[in-house]
PDB file of N, CA and C in Angstrom:
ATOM      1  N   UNK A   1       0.853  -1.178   0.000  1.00  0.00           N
ATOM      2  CA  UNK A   1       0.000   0.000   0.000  1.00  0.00           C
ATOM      3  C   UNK A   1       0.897   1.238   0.000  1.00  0.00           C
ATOM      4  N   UNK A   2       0.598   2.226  -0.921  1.00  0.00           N
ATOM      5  CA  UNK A   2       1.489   3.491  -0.764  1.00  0.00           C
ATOM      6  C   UNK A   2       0.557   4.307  -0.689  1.00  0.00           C
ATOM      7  N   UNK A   3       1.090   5.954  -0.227  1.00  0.00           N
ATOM      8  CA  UNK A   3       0.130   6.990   0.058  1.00  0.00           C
ATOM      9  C   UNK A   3       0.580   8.259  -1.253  1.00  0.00           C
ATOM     10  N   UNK A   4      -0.529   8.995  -0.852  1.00  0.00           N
ATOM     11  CA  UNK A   4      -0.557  10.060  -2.052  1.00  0.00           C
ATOM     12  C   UNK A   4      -1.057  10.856  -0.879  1.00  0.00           C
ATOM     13  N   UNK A   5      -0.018  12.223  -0.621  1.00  0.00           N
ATOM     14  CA  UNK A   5      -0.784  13.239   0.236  1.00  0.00           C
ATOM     15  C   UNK A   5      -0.495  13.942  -0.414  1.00  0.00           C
ATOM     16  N   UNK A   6      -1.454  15.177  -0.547  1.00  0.00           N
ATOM     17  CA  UNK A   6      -2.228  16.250  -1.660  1.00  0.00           C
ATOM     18  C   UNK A   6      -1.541  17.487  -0.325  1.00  0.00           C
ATOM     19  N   UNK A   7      -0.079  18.195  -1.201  1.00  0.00           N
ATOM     20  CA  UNK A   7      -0.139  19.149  -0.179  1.00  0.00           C
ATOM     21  C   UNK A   7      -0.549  20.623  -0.699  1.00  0.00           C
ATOM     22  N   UNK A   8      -0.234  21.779  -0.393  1.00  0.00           N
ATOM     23  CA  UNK A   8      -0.410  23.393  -0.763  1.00  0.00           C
ATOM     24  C   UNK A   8       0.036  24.023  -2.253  1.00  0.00           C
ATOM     25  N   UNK A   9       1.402  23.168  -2.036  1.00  0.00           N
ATOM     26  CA  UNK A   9       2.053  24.189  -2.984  1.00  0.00           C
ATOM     27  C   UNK A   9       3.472  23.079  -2.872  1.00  0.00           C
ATOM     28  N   UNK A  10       3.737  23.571  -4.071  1.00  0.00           N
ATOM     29  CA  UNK A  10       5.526  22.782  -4.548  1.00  0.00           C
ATOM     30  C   UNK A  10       6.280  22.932  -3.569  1.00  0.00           C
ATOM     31  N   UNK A  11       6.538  24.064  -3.039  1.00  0.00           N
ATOM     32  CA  UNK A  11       7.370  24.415  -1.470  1.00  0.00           C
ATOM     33  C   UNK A  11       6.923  23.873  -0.405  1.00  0.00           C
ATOM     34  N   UNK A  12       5.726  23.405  -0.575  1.00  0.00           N
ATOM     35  CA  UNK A  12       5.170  22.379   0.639  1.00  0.00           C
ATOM     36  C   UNK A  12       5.630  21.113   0.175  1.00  0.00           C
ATOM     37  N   UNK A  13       5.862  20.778  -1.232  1.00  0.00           N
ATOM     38  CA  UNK A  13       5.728  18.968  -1.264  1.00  0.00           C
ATOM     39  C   UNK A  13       7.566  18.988  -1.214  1.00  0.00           C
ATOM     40  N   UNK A  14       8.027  20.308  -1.267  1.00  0.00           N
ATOM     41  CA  UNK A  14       9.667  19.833  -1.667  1.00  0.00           C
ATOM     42  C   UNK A  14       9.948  19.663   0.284  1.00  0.00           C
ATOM     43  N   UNK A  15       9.268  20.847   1.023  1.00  0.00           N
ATOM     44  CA  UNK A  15       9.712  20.870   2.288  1.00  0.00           C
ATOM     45  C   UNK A  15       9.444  19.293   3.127  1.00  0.00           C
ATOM     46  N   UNK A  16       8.327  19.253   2.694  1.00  0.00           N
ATOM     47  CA  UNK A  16       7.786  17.534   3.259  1.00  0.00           C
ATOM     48  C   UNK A  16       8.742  16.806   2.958  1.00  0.00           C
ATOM     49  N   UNK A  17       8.952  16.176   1.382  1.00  0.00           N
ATOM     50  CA  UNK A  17      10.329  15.379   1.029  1.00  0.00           C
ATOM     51  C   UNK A  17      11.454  15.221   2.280  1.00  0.00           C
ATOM     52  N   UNK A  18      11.803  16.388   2.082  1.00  0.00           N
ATOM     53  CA  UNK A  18      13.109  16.644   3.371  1.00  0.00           C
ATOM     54  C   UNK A  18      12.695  16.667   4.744  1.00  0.00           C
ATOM     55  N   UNK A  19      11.557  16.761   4.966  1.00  0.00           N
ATOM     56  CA  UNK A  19      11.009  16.523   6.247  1.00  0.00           C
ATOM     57  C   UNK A  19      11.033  14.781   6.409  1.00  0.00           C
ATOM     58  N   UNK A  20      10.063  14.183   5.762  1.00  0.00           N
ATOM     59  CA  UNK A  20      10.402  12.477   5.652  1.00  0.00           C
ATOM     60  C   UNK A  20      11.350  11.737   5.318  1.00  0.00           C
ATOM     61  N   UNK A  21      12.309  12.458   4.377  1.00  0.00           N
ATOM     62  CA  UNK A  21      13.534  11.650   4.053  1.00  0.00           C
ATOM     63  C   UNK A  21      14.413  12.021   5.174  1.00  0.00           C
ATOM     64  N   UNK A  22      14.208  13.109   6.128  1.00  0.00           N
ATOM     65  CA  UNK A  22      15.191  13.107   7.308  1.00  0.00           C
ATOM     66  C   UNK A  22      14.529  11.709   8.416  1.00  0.00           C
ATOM     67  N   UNK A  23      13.378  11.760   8.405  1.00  0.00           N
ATOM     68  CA  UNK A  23      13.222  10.419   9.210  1.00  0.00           C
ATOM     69  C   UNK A  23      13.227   8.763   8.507  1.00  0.00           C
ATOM     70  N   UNK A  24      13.528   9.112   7.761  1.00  0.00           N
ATOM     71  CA  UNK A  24      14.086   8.067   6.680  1.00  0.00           C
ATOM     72  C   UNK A  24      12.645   7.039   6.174  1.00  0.00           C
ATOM     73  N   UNK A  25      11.825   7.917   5.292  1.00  0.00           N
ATOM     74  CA  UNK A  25      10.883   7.736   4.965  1.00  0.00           C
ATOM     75  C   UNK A  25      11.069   8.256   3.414  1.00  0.00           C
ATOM     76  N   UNK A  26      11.275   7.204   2.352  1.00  0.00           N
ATOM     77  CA  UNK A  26      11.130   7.277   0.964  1.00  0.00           C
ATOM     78  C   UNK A  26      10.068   8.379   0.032  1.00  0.00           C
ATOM     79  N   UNK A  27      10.119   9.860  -0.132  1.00  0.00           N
ATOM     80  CA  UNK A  27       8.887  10.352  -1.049  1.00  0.00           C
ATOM     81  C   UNK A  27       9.469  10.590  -2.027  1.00  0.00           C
ATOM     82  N   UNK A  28       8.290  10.771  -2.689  1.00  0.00           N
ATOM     83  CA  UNK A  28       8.383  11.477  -4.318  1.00  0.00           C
ATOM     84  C   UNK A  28       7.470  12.847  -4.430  1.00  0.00           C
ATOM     85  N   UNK A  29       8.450  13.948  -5.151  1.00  0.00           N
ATOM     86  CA  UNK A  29       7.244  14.653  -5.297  1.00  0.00           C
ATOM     87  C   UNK A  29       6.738  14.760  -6.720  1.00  0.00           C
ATOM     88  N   UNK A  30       5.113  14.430  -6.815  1.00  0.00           N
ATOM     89  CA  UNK A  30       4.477  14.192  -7.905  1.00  0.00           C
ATOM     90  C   UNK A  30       3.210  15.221  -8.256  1.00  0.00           C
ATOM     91  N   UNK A  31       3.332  15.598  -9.702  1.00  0.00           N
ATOM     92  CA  UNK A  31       2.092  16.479  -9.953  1.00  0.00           C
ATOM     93  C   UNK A  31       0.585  15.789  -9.741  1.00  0.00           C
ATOM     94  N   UNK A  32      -0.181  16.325  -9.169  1.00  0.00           N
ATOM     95  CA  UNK A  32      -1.552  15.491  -9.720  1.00  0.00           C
ATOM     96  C   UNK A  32      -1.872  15.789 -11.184  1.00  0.00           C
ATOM     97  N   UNK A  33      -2.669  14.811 -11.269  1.00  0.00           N
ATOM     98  CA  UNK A  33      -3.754  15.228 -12.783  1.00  0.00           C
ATOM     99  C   UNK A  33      -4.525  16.501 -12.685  1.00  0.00           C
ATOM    100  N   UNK A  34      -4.626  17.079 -13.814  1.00  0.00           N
ATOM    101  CA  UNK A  34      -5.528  18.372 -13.446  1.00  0.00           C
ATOM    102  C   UNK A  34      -6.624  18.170 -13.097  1.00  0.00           C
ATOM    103  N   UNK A  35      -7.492  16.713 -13.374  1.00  0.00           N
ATOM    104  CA  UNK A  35      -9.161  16.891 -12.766  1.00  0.00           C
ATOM    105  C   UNK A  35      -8.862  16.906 -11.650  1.00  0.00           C
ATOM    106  N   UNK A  36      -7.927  16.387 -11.036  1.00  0.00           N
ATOM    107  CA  UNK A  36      -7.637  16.465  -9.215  1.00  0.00           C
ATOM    108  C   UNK A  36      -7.436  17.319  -8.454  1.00  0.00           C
ATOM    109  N   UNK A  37      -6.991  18.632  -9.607  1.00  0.00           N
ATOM    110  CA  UNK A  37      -6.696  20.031  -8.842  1.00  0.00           C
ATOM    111  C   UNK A  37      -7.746  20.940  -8.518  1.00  0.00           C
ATOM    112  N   UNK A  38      -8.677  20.154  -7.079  1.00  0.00           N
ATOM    113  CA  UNK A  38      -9.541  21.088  -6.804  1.00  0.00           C
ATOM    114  C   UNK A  38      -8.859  22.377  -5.840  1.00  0.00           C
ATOM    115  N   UNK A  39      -7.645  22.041  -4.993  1.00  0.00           N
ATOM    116  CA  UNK A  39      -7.362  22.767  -4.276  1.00  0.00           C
ATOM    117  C   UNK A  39      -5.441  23.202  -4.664  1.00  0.00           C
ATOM    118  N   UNK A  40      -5.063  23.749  -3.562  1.00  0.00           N
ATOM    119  CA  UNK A  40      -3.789  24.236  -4.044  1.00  0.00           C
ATOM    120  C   UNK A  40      -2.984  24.228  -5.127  1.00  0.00           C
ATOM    121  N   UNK A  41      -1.696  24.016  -5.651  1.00  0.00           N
ATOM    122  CA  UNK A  41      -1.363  24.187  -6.885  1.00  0.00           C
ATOM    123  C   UNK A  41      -1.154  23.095  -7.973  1.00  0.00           C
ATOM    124  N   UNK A  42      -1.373  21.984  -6.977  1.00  0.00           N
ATOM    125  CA  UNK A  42      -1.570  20.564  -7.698  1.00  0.00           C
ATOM    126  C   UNK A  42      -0.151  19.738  -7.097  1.00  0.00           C
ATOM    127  N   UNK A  43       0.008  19.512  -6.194  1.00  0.00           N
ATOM    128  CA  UNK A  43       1.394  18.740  -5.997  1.00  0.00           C
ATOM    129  C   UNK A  43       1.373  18.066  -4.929  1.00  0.00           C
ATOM    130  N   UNK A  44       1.706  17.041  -4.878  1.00  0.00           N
ATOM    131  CA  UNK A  44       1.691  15.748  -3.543  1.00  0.00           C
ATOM    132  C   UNK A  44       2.962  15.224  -3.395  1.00  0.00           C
ATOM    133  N   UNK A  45       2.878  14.711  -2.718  1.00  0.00           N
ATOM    134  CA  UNK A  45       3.981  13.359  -2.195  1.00  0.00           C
ATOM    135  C   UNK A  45       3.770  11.513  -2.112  1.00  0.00           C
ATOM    136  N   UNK A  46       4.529  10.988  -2.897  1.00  0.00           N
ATOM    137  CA  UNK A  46       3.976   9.948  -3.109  1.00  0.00           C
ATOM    138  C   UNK A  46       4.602   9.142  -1.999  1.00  0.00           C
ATOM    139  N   UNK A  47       4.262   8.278  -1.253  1.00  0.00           N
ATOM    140  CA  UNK A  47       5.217   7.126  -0.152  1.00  0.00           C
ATOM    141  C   UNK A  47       4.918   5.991  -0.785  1.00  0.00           C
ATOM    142  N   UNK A  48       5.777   5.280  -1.217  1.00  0.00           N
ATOM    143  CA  UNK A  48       5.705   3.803  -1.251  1.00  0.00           C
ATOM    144  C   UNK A  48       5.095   2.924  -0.513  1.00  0.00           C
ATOM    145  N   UNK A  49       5.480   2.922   0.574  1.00  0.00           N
ATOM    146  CA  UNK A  49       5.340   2.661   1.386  1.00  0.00           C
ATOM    147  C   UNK A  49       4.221   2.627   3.053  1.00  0.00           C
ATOM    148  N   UNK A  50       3.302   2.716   3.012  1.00  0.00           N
ATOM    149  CA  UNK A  50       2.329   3.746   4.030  1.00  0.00           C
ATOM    150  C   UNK A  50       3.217   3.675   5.163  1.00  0.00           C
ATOM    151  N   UNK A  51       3.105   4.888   5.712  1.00  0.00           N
ATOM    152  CA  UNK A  51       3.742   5.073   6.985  1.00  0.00           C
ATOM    153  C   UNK A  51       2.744   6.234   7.938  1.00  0.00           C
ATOM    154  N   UNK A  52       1.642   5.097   8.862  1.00  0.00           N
ATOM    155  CA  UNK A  52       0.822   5.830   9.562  1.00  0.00           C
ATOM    156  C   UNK A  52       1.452   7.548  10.055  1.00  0.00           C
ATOM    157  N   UNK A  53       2.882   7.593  10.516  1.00  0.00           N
ATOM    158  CA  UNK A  53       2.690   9.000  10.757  1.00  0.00           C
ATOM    159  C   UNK A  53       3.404   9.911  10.159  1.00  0.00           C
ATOM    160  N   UNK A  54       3.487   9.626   8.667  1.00  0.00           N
ATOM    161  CA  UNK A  54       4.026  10.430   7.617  1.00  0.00           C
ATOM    162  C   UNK A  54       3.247  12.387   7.949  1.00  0.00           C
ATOM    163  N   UNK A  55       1.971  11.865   8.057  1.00  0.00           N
ATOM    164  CA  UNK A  55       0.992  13.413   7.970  1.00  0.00           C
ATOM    165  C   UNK A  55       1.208  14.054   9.082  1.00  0.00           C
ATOM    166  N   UNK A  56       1.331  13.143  10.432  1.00  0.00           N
ATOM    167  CA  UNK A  56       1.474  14.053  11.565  1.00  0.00           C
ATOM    168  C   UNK A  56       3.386  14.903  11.385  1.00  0.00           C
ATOM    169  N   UNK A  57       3.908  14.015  11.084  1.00  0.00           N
ATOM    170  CA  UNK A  57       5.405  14.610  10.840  1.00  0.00           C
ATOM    171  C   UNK A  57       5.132  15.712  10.021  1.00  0.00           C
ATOM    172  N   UNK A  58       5.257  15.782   9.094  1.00  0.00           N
ATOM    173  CA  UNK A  58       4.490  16.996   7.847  1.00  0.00           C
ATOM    174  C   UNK A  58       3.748  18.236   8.292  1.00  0.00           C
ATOM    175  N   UNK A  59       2.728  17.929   9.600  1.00  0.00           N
ATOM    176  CA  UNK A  59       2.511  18.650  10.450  1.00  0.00           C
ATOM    177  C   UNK A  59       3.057  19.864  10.959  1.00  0.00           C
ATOM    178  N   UNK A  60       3.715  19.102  12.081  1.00  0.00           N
ATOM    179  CA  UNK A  60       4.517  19.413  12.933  1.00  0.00           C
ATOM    180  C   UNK A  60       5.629  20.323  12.025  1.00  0.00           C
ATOM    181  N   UNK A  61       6.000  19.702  10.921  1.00  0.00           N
ATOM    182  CA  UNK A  61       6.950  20.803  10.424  1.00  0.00           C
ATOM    183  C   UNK A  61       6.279  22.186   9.466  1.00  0.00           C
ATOM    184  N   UNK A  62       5.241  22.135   9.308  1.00  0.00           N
ATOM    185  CA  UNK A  62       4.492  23.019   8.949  1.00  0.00           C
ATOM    186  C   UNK A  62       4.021  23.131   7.606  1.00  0.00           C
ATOM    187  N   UNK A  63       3.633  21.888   6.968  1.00  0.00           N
ATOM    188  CA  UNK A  63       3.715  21.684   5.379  1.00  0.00           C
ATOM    189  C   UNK A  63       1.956  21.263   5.730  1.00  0.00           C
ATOM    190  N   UNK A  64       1.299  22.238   4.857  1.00  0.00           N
ATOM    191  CA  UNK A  64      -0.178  22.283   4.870  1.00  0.00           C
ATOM    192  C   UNK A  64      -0.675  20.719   3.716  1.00  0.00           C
ATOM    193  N   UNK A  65      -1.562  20.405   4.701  1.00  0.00           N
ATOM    194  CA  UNK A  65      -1.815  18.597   4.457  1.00  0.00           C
ATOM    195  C   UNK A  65      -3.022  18.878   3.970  1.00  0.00           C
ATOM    196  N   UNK A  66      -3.688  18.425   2.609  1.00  0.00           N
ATOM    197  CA  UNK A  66      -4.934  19.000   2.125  1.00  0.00           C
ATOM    198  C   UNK A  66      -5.700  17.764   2.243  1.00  0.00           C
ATOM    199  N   UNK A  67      -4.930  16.593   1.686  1.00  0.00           N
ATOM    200  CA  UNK A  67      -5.678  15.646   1.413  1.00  0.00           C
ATOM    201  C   UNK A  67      -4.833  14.093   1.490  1.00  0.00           C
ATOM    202  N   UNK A  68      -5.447  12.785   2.379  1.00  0.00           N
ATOM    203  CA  UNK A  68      -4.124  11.661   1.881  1.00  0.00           C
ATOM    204  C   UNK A  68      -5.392  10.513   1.078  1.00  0.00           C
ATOM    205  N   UNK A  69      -4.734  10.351   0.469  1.00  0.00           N
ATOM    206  CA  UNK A  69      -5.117   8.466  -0.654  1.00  0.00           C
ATOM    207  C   UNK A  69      -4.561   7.781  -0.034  1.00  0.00           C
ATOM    208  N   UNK A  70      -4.863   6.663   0.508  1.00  0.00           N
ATOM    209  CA  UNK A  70      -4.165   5.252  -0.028  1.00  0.00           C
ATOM    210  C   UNK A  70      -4.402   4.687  -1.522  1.00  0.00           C
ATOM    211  N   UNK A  71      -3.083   4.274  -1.807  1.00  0.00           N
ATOM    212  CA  UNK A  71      -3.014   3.552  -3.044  1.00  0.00           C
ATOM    213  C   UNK A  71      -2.737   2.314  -3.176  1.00  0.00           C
ATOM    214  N   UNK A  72      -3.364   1.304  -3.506  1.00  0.00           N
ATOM    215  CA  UNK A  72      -2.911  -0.428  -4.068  1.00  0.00           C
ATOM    216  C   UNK A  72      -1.657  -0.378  -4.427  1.00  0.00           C
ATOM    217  N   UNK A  73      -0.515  -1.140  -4.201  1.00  0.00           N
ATOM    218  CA  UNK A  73       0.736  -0.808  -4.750  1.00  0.00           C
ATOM    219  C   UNK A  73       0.536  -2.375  -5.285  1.00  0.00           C
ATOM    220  N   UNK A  74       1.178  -1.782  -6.794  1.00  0.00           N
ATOM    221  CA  UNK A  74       1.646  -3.118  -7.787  1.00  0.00           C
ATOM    222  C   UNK A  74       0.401  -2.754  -9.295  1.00  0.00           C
TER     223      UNK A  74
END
């Protein structure tokens, strides 16, 4: 199972990255599709991996959390 969290803005999904890869948590930062861009500028973070407290970390460092998916991985 991997996650897709829907953050603010590119400076939010680059700050997150470095926020999770300092706790050694694998992201990607990925555009959404445009039908998906109901809110901010269209940009998430993908985890491979689910990691229940990916969002609260993200939090805490101040990267605005709009939205998370789980995704089927494979």
């Amino acid at each position: 199972m991997s996650m897709m969290i829907e953050v603010g803005s590119v400076s939010n999904a680059m700050r997150g990255k470095r926020i999770l890869e300092q706790r050694g948590v694998r992201a990607y930062v990925r555009r959404r599709a445009p039908s998906e861009n109901e809110e901010g500028c269209g940009y998430g973070l993908l985890i491979p991996a689910s990691e229940p407290r990916a969002v609260t970390w993200l939090k805490e460092g101040g990267v605005r959390v709009i939205r998370v998916r789980e995704r089927e991985s494979g």
